[in-house]
C-alpha atoms as a PDB file:
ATOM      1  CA  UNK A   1      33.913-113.749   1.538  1.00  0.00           C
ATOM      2  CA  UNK A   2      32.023-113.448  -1.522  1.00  0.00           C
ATOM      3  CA  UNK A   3      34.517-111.775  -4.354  1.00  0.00           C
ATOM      4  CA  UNK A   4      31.154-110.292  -5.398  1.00  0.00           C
ATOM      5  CA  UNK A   5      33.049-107.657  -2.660  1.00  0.00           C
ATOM      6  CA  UNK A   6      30.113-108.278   0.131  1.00  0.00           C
ATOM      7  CA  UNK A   7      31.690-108.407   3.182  1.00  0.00           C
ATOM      8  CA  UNK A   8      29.055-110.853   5.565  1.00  0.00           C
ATOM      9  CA  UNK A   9      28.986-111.430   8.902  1.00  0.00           C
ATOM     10  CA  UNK A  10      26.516-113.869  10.498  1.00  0.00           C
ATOM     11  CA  UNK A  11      26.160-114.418  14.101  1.00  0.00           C
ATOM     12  CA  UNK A  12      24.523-117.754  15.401  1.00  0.00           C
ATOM     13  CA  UNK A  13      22.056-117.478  18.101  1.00  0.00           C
ATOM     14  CA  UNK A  14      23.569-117.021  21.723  1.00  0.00           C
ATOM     15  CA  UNK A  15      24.884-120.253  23.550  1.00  0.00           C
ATOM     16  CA  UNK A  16      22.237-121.341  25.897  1.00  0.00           C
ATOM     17  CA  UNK A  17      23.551-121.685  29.939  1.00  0.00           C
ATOM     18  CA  UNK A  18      21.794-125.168  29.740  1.00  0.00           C
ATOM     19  CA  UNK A  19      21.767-128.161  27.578  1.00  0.00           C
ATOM     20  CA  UNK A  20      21.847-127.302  23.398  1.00  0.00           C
ATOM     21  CA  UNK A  21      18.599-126.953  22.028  1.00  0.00           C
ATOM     22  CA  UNK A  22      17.194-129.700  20.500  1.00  0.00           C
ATOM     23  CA  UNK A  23      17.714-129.640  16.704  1.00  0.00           C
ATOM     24  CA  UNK A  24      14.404-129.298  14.356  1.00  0.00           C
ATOM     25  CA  UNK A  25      15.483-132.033  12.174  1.00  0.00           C
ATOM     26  CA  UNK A  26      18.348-133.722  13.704  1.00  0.00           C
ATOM     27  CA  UNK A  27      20.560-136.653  12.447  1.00  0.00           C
ATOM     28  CA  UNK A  28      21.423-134.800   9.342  1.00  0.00           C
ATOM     29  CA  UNK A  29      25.150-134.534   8.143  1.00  0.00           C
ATOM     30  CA  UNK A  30      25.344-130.485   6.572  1.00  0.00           C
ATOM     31  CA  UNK A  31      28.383-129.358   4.617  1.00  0.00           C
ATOM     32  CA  UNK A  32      29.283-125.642   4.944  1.00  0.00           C
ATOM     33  CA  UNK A  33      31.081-124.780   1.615  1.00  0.00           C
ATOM     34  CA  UNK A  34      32.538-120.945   2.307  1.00  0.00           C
ATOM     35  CA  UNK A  35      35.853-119.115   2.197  1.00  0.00           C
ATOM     36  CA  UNK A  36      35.337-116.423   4.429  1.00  0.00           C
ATOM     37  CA  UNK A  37      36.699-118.468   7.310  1.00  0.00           C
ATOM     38  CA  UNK A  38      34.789-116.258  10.144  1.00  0.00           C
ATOM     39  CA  UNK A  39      31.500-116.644   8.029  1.00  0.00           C
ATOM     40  CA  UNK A  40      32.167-120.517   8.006  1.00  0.00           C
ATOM     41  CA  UNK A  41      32.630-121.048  11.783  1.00  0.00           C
ATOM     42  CA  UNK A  42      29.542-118.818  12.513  1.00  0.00           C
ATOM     43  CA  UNK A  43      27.292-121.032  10.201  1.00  0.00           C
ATOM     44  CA  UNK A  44      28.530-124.245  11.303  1.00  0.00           C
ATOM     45  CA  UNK A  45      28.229-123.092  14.977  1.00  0.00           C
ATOM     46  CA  UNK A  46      24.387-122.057  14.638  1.00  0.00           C
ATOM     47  CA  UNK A  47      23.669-124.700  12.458  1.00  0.00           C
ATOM     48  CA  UNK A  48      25.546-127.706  15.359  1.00  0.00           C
ATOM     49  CA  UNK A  49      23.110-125.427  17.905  1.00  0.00           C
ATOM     50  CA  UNK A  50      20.221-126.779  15.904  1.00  0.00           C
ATOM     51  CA  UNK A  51      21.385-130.309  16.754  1.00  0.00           C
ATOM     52  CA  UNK A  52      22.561-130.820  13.017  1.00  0.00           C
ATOM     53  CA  UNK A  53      26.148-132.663  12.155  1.00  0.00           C
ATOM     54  CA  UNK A  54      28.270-130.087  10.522  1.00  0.00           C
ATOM     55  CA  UNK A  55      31.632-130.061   8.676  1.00  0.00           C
ATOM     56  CA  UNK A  56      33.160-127.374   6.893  1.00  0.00           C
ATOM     57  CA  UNK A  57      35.239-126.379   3.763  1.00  0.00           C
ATOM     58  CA  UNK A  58      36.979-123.466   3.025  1.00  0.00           C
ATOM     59  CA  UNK A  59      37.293-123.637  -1.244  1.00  0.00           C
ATOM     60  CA  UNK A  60      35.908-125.962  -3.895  1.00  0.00           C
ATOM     61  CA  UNK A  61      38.949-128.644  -4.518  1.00  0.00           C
ATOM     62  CA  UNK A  62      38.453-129.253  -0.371  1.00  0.00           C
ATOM     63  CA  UNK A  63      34.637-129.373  -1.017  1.00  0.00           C
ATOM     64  CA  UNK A  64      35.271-131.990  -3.553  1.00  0.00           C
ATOM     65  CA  UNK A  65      37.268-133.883  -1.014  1.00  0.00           C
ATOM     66  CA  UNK A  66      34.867-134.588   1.369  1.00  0.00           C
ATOM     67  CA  UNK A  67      31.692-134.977  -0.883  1.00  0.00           C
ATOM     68  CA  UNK A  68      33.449-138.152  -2.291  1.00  0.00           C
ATOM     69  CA  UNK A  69      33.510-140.350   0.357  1.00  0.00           C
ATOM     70  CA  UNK A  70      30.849-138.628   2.667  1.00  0.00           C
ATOM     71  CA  UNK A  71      27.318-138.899   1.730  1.00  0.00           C
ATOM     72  CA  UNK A  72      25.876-135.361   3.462  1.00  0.00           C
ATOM     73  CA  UNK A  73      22.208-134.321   3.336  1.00  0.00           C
ATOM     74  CA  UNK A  74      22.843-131.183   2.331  1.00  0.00           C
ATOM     75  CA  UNK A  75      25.363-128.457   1.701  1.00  0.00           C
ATOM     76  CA  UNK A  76      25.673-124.936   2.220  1.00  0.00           C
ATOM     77  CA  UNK A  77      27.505-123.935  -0.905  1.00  0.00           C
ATOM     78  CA  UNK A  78      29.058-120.165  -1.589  1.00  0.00           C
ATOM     79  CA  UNK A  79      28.901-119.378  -5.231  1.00  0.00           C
ATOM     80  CA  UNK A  80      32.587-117.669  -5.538  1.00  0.00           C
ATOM     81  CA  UNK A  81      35.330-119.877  -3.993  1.00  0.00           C
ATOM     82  CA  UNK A  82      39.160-120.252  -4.733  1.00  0.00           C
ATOM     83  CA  UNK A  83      40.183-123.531  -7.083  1.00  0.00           C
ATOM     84  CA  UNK A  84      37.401-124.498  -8.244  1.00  0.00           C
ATOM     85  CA  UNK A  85      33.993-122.033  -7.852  1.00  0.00           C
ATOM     86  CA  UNK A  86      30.641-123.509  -6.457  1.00  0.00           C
ATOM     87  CA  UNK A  87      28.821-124.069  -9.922  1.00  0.00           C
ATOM     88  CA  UNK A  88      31.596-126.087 -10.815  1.00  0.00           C
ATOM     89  CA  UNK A  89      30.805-127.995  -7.426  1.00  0.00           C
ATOM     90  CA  UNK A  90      26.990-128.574  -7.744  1.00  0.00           C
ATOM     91  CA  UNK A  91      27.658-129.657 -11.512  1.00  0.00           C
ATOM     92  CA  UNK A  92      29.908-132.249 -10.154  1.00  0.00           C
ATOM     93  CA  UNK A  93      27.211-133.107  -7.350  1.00  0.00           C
ATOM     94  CA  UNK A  94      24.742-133.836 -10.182  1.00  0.00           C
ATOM     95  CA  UNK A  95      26.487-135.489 -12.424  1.00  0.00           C
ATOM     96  CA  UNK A  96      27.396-138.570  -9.484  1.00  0.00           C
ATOM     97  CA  UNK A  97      31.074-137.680  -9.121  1.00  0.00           C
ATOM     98  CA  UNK A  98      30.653-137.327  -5.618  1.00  0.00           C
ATOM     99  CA  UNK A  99      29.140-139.691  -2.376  1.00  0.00           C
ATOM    100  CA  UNK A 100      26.126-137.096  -2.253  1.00  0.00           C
ATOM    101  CA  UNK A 101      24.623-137.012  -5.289  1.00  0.00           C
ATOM    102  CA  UNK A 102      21.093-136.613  -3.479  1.00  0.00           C
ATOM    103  CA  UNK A 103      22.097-133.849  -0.903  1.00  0.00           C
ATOM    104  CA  UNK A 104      19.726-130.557  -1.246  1.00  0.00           C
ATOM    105  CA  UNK A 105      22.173-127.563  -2.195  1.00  0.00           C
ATOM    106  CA  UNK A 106      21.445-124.417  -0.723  1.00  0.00           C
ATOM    107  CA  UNK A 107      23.816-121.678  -2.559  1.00  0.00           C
ATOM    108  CA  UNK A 108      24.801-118.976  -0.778  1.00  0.00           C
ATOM    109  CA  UNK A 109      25.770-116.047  -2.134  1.00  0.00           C
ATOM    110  CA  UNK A 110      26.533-111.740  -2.519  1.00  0.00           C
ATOM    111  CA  UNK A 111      25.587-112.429  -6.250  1.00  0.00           C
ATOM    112  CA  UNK A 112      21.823-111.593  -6.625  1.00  0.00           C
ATOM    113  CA  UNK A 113      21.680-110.963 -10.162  1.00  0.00           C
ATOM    114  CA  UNK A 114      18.989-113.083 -12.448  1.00  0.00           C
ATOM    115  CA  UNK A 115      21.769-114.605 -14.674  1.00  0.00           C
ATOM    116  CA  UNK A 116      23.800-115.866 -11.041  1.00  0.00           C
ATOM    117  CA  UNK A 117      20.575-117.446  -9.920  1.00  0.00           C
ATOM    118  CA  UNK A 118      20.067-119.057 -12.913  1.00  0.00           C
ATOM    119  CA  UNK A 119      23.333-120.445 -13.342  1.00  0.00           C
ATOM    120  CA  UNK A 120      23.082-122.242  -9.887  1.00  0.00           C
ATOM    121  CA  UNK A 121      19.796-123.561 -10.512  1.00  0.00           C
ATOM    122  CA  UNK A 122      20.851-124.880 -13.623  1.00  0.00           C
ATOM    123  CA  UNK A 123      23.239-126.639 -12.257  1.00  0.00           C
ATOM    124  CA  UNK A 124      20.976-128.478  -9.785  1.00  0.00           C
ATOM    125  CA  UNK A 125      21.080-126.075  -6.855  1.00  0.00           C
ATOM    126  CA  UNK A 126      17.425-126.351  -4.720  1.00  0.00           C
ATOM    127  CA  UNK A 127      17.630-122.984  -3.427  1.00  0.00           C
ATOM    128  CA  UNK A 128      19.640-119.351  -3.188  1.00  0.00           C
ATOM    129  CA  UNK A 129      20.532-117.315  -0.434  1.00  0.00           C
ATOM    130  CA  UNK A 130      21.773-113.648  -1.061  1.00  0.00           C
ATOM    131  CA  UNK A 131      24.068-112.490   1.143  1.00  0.00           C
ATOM    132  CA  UNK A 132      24.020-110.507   4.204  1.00  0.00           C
ATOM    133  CA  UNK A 133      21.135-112.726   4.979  1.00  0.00           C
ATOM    134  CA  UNK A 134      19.695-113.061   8.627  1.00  0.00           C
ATOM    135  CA  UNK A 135      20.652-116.882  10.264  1.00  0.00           C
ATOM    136  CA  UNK A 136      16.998-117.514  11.399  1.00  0.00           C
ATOM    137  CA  UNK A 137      16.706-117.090   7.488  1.00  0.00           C
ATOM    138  CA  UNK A 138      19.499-119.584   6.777  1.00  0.00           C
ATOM    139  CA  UNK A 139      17.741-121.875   9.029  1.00  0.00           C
ATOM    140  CA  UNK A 140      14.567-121.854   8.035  1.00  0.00           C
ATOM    141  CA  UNK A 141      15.708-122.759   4.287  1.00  0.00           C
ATOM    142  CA  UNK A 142      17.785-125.505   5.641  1.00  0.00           C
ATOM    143  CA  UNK A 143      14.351-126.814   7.469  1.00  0.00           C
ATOM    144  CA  UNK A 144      12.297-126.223   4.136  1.00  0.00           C
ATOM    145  CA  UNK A 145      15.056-128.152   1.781  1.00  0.00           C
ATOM    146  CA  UNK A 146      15.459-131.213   4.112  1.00  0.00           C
ATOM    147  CA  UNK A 147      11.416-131.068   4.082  1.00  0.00           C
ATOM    148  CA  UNK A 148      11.649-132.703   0.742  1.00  0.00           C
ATOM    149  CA  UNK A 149      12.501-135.433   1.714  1.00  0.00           C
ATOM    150  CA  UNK A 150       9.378-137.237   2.686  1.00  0.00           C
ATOM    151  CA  UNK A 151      11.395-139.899   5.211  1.00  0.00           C
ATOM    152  CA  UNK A 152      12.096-136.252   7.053  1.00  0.00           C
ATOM    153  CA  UNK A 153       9.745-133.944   6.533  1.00  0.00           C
ATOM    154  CA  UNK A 154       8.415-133.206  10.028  1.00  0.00           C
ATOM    155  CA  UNK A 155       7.394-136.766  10.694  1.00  0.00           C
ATOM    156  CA  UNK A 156       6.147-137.923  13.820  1.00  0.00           C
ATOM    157  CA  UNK A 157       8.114-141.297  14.453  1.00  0.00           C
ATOM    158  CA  UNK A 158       6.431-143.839  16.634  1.00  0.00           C
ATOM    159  CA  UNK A 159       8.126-147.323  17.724  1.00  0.00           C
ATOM    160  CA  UNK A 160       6.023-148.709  20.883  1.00  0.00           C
ATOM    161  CA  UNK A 161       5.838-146.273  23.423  1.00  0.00           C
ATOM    162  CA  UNK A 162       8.331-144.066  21.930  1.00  0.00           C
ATOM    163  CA  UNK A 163       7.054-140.611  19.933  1.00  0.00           C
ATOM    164  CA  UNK A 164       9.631-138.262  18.443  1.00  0.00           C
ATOM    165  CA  UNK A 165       8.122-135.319  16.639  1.00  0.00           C
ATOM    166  CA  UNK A 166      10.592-133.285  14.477  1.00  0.00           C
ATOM    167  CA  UNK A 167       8.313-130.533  13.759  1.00  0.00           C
ATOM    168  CA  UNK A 168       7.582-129.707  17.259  1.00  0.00           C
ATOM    169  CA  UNK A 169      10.874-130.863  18.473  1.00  0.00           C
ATOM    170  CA  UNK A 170       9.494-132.996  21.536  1.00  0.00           C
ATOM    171  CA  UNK A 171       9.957-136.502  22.516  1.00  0.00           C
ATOM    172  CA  UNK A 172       7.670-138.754  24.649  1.00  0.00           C
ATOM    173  CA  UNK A 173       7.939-142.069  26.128  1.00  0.00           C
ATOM    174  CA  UNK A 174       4.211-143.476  27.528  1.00  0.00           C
ATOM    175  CA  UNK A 175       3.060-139.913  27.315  1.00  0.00           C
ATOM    176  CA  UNK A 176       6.041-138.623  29.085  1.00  0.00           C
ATOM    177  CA  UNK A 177       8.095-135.887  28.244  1.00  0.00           C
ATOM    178  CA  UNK A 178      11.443-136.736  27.598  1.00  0.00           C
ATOM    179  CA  UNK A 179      14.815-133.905  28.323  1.00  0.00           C
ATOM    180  CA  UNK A 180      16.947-134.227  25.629  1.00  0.00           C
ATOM    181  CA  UNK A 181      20.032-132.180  24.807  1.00  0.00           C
ATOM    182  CA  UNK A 182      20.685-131.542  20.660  1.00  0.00           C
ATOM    183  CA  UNK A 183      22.807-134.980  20.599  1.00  0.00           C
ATOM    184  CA  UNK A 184      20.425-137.143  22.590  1.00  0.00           C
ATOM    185  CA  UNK A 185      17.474-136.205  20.408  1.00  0.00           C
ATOM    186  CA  UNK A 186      19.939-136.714  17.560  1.00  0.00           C
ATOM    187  CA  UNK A 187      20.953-140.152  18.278  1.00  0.00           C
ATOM    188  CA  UNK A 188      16.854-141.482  19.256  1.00  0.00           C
ATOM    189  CA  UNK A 189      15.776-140.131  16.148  1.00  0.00           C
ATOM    190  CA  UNK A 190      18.221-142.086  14.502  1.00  0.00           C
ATOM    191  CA  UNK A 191      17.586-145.435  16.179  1.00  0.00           C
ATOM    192  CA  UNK A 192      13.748-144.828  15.951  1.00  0.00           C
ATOM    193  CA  UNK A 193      14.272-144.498  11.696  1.00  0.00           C
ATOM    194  CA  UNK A 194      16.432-147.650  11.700  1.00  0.00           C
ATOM    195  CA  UNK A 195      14.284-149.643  14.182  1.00  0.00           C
ATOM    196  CA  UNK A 196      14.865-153.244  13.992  1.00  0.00           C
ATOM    197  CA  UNK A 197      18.489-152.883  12.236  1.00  0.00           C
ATOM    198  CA  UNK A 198      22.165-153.214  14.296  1.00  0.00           C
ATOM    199  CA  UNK A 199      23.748-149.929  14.240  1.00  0.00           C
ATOM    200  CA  UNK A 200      27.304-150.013  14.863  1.00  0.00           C
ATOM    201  CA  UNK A 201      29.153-147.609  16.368  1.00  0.00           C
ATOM    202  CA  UNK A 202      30.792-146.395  13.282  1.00  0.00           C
ATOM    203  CA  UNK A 203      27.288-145.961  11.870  1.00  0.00           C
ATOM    204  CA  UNK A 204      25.886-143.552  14.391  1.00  0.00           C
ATOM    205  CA  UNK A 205      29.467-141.423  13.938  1.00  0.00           C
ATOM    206  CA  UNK A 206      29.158-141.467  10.397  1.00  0.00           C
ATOM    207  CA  UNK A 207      25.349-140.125  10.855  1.00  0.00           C
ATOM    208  CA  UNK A 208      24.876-138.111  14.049  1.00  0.00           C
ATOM    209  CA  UNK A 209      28.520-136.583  14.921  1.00  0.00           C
ATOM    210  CA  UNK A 210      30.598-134.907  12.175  1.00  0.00           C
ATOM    211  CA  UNK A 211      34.198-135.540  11.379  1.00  0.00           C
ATOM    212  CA  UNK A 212      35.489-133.716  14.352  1.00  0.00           C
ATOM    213  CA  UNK A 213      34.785-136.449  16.534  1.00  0.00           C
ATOM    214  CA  UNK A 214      37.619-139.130  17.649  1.00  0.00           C
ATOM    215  CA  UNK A 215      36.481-142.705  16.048  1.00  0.00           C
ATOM    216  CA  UNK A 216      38.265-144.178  18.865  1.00  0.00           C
ATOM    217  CA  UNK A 217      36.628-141.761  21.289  1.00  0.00           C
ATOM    218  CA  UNK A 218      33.812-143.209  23.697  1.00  0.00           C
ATOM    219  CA  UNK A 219      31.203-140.398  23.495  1.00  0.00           C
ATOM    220  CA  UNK A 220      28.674-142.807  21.283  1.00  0.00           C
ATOM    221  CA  UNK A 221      28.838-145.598  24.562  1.00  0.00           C
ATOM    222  CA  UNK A 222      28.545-142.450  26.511  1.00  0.00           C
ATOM    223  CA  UNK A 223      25.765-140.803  24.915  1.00  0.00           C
ATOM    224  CA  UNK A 224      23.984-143.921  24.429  1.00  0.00           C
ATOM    225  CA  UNK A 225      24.186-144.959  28.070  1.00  0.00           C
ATOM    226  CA  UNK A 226      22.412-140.728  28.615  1.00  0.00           C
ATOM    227  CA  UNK A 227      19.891-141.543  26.303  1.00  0.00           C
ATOM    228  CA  UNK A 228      18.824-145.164  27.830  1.00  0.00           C
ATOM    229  CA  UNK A 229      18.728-143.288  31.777  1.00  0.00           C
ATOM    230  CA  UNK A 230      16.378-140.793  30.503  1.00  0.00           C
ATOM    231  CA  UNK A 231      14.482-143.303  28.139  1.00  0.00           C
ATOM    232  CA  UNK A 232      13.963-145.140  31.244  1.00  0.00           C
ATOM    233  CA  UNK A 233      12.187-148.874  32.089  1.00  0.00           C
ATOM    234  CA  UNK A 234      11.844-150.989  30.671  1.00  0.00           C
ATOM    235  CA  UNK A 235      15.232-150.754  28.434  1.00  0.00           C
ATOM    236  CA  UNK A 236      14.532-150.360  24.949  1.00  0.00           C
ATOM    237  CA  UNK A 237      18.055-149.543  23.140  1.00  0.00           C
ATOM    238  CA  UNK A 238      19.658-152.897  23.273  1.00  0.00           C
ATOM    239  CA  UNK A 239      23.585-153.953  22.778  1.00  0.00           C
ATOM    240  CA  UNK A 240      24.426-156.537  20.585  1.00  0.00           C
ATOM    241  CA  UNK A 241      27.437-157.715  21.753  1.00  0.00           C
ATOM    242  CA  UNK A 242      30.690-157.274  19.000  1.00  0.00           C
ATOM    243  CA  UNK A 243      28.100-155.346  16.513  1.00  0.00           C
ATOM    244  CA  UNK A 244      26.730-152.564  17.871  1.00  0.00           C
ATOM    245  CA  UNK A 245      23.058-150.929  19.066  1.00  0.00           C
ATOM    246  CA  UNK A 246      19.895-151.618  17.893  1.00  0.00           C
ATOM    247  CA  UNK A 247      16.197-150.294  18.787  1.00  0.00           C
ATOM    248  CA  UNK A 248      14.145-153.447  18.656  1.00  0.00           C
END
C-alpha cells in the first residue's frame, strides 16, 4: 500500500483455459518493488501472463538485495516503502551500487503531486504511474520503457528460416506459423538474440525464468526439447555436449 493512504487493488487479466499468452516482449527479467503484498502478487501475476520473468520485493532493503547480484531490465518501483523508500532505491540504481544500473524504472505510486514526480525523475526514474491505475495501463508502459532499448524495441528477429516478431507477437518457421506458449516464445527469442553463442543452462534461468525456479530442476531440458518438436526439421537448436544450447 501506498502510505500516501490509497488503498489499490489491481487485477491481472483472467487465466486463459489454454496455453499462456505469448508475452509482447519476452525474455525480460522485471522486478516488482511494492509493499502491499496483494498488490505485488497481482502485478507479478499479469505481468508472468505477458510471458515476462518476474520477481518480487516487498520493501526497499529487500529491493536492494536482489538488484545487486541480478541484472533486471526493469523494475516496478512503489515510491513509499518500509526501510528504505523507493527514491532512495532509484538513487542507488543510478549511482552503480546495484547489478542493474541500466534497468528502465517505472515508479509506481498514490503520490501524484508535481514535487513527487519530480523527485523520482530526478533521481533517474523513466516513467510514473499514479495509483489506482488500470493493468492494461501498467502494461502498456512496461512495453513503451523496454521500447528504448533499440536491441528490443519491437524487432523482427530473423536467423535462417526462423522469424520472431515481438510487436505482433507471432513466430514463423519457412512461413509457418509456429504455437508457442509465453515460455516457448520466451526461450526462441532468446536463442534467436544470442545466435551463434553456447547458452548454458544457467544462462537461459538467469534470463527467461525468475528466481522461483529450481536450478537443479529440468524444466530448461524440458522446455527446450517443446520448443525443438514444434520448431520442427530440420533441427536447429543444437546441444553442445557439457556446455549447454546454442542456435547456430
Amino acid at each position: 500500500m501506498d502510505h500516501a493512504g490509497t488503498h489499490t487493488s489491481v487485477k491481472p487479466p483472467p487465466q486463459a483455459r489454454t496455453a499462456a499468452p505469448i508475452g509482447t516482449l519476452p525474455s525480460v527479467r522485471v522486478l516488482v518493488v511494492e509493499d502491499e503484498t496483494d498488490l505485488a502478487d497481482a502485478v507479478a501475476t499479469g505481468l508472468r501472463r505477458e510471458g515476462y520473468a518476474v520477481d518480487v520485493a516487498n520493501d526497499g532493503e529487500e529491493a536492494l538485495e536482489k538488484l545487486a547480484y541480478t541484472e533486471y531490465d526493469l523494475i516496478c518501483l512503489d515510491l513509499t516503502l518500509p526501510s528504505i523508500d523507493g527514491i532512495e532505491v532509484c538513487r542507488r540504481i543510478r549511482d552503480g551500487e546495484t547489478a542493474s544500473t541500466a534497468a528502465r524504472v517505472l515508479m509506481l505510486t498514490a503520490r501524484d503531486g508535481v514535487s513527487d514526480r519530480v523527485a523520482g525523475l530526478d533521481e533517474g526514474a523513466d516513467d510514473y504511474l499514479v495509483k489506482p491505475y488500470a493493468f492494461a495501463e501498467l502494461t502498456a508502459r512496461v512495453r513503451t520503457l523496454l521500447r528504448r532499448d533499440a536491441g528490443r524495441s519491437g524487432a523482427v528477429l530473423h536467423v535462417d528460416d526462423l522469424t520472431l516478431d515481438t510487436a505482433r507477437m507471432t513466430a514463423t518457421r519457412g512461413g509457418r506459423d509456429l504455437d508457442l506458449t509465453a515460455k516457448e516464445f520466451a526461450l526462441l527469442r532468446y536463442f534467436m538474440a544470442h545466435a551463434g553463442e553456447v547458452l548454458s543452462t544457467e544462462d537461459l534461468l538467469e534470463h527467461v525464468w525468475d528466481e522461483f525456479t529450481d536450478p537443479f530442476t529440468n524444466t530448461v531440458r524440458v522446455t527446450v526439447n517443446r520448443l525443438r518438436r514444434k520448431l520442427g526439421d530440420p533441427p536447429c537448436v543444437e546441444t553442445v555436449v557439457g556446455a549447454g544450447y546454442r542456435l547456430p
